[in-house]
Protein backbone atom coordinates (compact mmCIF):
# COMPACT_ATOMS: atom_id res chain seq x y z
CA UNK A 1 0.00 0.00 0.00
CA UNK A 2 1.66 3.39 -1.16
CA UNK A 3 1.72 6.71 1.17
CA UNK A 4 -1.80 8.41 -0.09
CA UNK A 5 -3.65 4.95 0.10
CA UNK A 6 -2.56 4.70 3.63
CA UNK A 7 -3.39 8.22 4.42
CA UNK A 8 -7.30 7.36 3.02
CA UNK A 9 -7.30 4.27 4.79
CA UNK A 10 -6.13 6.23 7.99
CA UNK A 11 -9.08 8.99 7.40
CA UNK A 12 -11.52 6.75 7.16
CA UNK A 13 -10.63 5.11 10.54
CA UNK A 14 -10.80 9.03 11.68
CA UNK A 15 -14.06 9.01 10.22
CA UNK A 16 -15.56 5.79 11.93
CA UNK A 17 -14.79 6.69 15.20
CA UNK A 18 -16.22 10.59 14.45
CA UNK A 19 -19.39 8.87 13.31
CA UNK A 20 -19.55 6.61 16.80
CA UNK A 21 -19.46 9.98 18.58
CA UNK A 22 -22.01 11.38 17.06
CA UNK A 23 -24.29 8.44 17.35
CA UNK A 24 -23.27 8.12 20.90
CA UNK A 25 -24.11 11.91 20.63
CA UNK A 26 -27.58 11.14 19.47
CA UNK A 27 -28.25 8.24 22.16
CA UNK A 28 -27.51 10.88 24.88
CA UNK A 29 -29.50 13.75 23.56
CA UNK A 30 -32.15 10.81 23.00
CA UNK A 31 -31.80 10.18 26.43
CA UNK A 32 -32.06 13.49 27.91
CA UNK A 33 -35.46 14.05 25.85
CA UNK A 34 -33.87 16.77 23.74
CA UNK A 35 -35.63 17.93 20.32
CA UNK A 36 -36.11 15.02 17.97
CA UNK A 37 -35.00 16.77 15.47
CA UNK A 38 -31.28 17.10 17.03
CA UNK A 39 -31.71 13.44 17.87
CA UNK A 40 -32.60 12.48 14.20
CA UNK A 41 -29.45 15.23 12.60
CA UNK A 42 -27.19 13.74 15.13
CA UNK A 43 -28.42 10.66 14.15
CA UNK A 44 -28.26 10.79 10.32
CA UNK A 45 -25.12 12.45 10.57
CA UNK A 46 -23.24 9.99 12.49
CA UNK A 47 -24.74 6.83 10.48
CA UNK A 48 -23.33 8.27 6.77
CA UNK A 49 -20.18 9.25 8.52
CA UNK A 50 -19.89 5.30 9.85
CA UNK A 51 -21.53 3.98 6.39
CA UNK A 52 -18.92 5.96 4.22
CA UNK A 53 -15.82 5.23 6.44
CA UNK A 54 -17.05 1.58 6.22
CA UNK A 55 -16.99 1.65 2.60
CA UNK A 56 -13.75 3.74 2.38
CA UNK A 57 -11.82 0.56 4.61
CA UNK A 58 -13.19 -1.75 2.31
CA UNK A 59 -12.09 -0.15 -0.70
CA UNK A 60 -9.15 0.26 0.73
């Protein structure tokens, strides 16, 4: 694996573990009966960032 494959591979791991903060983000607003809609951007946001990392270490 060259230097800028590693680098993607290393940004998506970056990624992954962003998206299981905001998901663990969403749980506690969920939690604390904040707005649904911060629950459900939280939420969202978190899931793609998880789903694209995902795909970006399997590509990879």
């Amino acid at each position: 694996m060259d230097r800028g494959r590693a680098a993607e591979v290393i940004l998506a791991f970056i990624m992954l573990a962003a998206g299981g903060i905001l998901l663990g983000g969403a749980y506690s607003f969920a939690k604390q009966k904040k707005p649904i809609l911060a629950i459900i951007a939280l939420a969202v946001t978190g899931l793609a960032c998880v789903l694209v990392a995902y795909w970006r270490i399997q590509m990879g």
